[in-house]
C-alpha atoms as a PDB file:
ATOM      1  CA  UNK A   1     -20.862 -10.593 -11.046  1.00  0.00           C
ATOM      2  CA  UNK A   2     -23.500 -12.794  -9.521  1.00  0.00           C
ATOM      3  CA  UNK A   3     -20.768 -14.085  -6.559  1.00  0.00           C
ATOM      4  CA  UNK A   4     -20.297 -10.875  -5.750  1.00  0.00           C
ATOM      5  CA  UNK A   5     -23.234  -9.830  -5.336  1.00  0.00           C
ATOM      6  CA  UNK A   6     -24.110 -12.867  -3.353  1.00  0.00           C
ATOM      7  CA  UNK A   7     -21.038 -12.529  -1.228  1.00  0.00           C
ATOM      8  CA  UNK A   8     -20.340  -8.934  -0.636  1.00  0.00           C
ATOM      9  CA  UNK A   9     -23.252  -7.140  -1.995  1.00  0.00           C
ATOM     10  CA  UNK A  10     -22.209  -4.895  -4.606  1.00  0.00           C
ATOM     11  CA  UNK A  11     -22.009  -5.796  -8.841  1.00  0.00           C
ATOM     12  CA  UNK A  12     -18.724  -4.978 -10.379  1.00  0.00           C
ATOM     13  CA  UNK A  13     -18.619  -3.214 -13.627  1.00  0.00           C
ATOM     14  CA  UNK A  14     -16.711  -5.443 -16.408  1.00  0.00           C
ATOM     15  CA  UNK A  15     -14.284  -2.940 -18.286  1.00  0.00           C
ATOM     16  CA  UNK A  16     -12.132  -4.796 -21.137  1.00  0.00           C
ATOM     17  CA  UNK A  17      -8.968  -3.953 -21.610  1.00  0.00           C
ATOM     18  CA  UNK A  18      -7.118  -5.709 -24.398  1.00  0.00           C
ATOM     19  CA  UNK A  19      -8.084  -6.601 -27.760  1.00  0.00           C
ATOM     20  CA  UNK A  20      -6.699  -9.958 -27.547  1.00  0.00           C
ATOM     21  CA  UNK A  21      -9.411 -10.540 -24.720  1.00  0.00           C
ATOM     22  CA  UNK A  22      -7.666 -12.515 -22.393  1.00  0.00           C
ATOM     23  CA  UNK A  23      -7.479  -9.298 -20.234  1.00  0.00           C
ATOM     24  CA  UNK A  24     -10.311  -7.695 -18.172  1.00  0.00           C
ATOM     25  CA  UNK A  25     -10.867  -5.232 -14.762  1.00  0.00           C
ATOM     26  CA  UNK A  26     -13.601  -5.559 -12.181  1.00  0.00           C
ATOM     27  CA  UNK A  27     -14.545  -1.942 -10.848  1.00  0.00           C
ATOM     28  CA  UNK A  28     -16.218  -1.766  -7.678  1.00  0.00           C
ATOM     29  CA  UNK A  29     -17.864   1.715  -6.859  1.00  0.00           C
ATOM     30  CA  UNK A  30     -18.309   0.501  -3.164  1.00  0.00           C
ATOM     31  CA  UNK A  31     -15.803  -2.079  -1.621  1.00  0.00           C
ATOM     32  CA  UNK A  32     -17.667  -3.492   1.644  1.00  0.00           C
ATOM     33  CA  UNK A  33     -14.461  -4.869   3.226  1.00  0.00           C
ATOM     34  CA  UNK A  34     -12.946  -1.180   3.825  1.00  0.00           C
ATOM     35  CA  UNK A  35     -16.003  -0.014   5.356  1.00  0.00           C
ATOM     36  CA  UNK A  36     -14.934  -0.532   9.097  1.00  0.00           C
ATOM     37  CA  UNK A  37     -11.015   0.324   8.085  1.00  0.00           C
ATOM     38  CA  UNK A  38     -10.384   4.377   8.685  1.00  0.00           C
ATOM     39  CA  UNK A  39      -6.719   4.604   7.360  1.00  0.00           C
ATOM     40  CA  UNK A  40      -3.865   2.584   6.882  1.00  0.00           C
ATOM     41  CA  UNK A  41      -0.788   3.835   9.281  1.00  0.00           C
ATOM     42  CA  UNK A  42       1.963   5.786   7.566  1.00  0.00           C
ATOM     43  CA  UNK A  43       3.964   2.663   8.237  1.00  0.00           C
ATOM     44  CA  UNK A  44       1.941  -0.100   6.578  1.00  0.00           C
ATOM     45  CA  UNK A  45       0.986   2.570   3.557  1.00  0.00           C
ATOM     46  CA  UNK A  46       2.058  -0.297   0.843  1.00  0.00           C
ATOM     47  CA  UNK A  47      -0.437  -2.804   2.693  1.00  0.00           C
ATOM     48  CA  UNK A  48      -3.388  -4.396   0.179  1.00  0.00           C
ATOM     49  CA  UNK A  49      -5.651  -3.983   3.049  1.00  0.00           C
ATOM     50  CA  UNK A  50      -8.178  -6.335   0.081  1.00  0.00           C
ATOM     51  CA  UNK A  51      -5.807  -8.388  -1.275  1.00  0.00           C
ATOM     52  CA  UNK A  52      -7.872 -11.323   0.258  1.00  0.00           C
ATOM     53  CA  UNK A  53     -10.464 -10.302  -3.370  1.00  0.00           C
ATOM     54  CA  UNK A  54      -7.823 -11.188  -5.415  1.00  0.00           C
ATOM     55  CA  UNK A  55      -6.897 -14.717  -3.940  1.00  0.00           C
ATOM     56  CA  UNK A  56     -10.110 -15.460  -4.365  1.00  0.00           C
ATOM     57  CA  UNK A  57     -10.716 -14.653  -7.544  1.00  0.00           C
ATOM     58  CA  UNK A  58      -7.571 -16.441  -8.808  1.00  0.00           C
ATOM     59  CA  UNK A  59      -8.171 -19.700  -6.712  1.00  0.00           C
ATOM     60  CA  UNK A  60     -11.871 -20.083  -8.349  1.00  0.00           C
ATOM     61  CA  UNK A  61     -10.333 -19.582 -11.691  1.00  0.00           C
ATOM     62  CA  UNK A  62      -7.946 -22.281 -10.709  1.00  0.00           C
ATOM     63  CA  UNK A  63     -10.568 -24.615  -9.900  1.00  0.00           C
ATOM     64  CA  UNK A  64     -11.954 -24.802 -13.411  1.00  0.00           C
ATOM     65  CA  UNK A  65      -8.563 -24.836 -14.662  1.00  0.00           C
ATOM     66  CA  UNK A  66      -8.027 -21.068 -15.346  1.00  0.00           C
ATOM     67  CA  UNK A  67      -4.727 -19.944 -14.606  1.00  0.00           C
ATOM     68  CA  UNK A  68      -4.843 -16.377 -13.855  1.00  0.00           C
ATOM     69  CA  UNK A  69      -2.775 -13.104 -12.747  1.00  0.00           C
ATOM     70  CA  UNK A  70      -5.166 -11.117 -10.566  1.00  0.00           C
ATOM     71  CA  UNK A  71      -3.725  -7.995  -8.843  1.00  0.00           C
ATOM     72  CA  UNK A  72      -5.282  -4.265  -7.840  1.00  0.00           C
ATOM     73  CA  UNK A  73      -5.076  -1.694 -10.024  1.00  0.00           C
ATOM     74  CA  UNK A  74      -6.796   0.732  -8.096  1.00  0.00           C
ATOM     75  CA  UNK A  75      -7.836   1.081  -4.322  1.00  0.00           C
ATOM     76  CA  UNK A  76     -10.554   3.336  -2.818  1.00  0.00           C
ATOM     77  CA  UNK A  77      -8.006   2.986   0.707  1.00  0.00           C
ATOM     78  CA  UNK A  78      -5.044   4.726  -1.459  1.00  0.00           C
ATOM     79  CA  UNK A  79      -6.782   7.633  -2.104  1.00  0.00           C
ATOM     80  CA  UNK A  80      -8.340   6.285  -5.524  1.00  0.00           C
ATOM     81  CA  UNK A  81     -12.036   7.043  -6.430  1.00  0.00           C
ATOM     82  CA  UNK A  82     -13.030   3.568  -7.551  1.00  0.00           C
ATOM     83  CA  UNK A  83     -11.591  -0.227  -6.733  1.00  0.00           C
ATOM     84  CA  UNK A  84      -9.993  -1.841 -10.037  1.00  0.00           C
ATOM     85  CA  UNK A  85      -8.894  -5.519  -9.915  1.00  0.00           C
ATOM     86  CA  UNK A  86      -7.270  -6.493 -13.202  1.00  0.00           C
ATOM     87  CA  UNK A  87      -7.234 -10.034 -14.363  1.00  0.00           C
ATOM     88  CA  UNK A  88      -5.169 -11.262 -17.113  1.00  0.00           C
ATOM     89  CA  UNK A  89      -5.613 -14.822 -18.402  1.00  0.00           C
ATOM     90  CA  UNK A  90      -2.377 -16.421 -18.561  1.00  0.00           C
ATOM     91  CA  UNK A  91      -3.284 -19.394 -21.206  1.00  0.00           C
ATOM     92  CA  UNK A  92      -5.573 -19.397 -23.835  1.00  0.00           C
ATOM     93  CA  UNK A  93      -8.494 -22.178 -22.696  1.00  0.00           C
ATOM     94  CA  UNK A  94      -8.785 -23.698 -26.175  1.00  0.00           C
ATOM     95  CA  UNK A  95      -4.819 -25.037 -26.117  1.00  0.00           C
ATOM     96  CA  UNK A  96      -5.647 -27.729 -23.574  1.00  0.00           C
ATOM     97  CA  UNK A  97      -7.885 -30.529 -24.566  1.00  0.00           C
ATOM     98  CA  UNK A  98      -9.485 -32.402 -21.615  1.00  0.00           C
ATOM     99  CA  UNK A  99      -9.083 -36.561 -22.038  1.00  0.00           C
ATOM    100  CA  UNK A 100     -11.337 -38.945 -20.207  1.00  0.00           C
ATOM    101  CA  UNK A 101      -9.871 -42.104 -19.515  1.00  0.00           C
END
């Protein structure tokens, strides 16, 4: 939350969304990348204008060794009333066991 807000400006709301916990969304009431973007032409309609969050997200998870599905679940430029990025861990953190050599 603190990245974004350092970033972009705006704080995400955490919403979990699986017991098992390895799966979470990031909500965003205000998305500051659509705000000089009207409306996506009829023919570029399946277009993640803000797919750019998502690479992000999943390359800094990657850095500390997180490997990580990140798509949109939800986007304010679709017609939705929030912006939902889900992110599902794909390995459990405890399996791997760092070495030092």
């Amino acid at each position: 939350q603190v990245a974004f807000k350092m970033y972009l400006g705006v704080t995400p709301s955490v919403s979990c969304s699986s017991a098992a916990g390895n799966e979470f969304s990031l909500i965003l009431d205000k998305n500051p990348l659509v705000d000089f973007v009207e409306e996506l032409p009829a023919e570029r309609a399946s277009l993640c204008y803000c797919n750019l969050l998502c690479g992000v997200i999943r390359g800094a998870l990657e850095m500390v060794h997180l490997a990580a599905e990140v798509t949109f679940l939800q986007d304010k430029l679709k017609g939705d009333a929030v912006t939902e990025i889900g992110i599902v861990f794909l390995k459990n953190t405890e399996d791997k066991k760092h070495k030092r050599n």
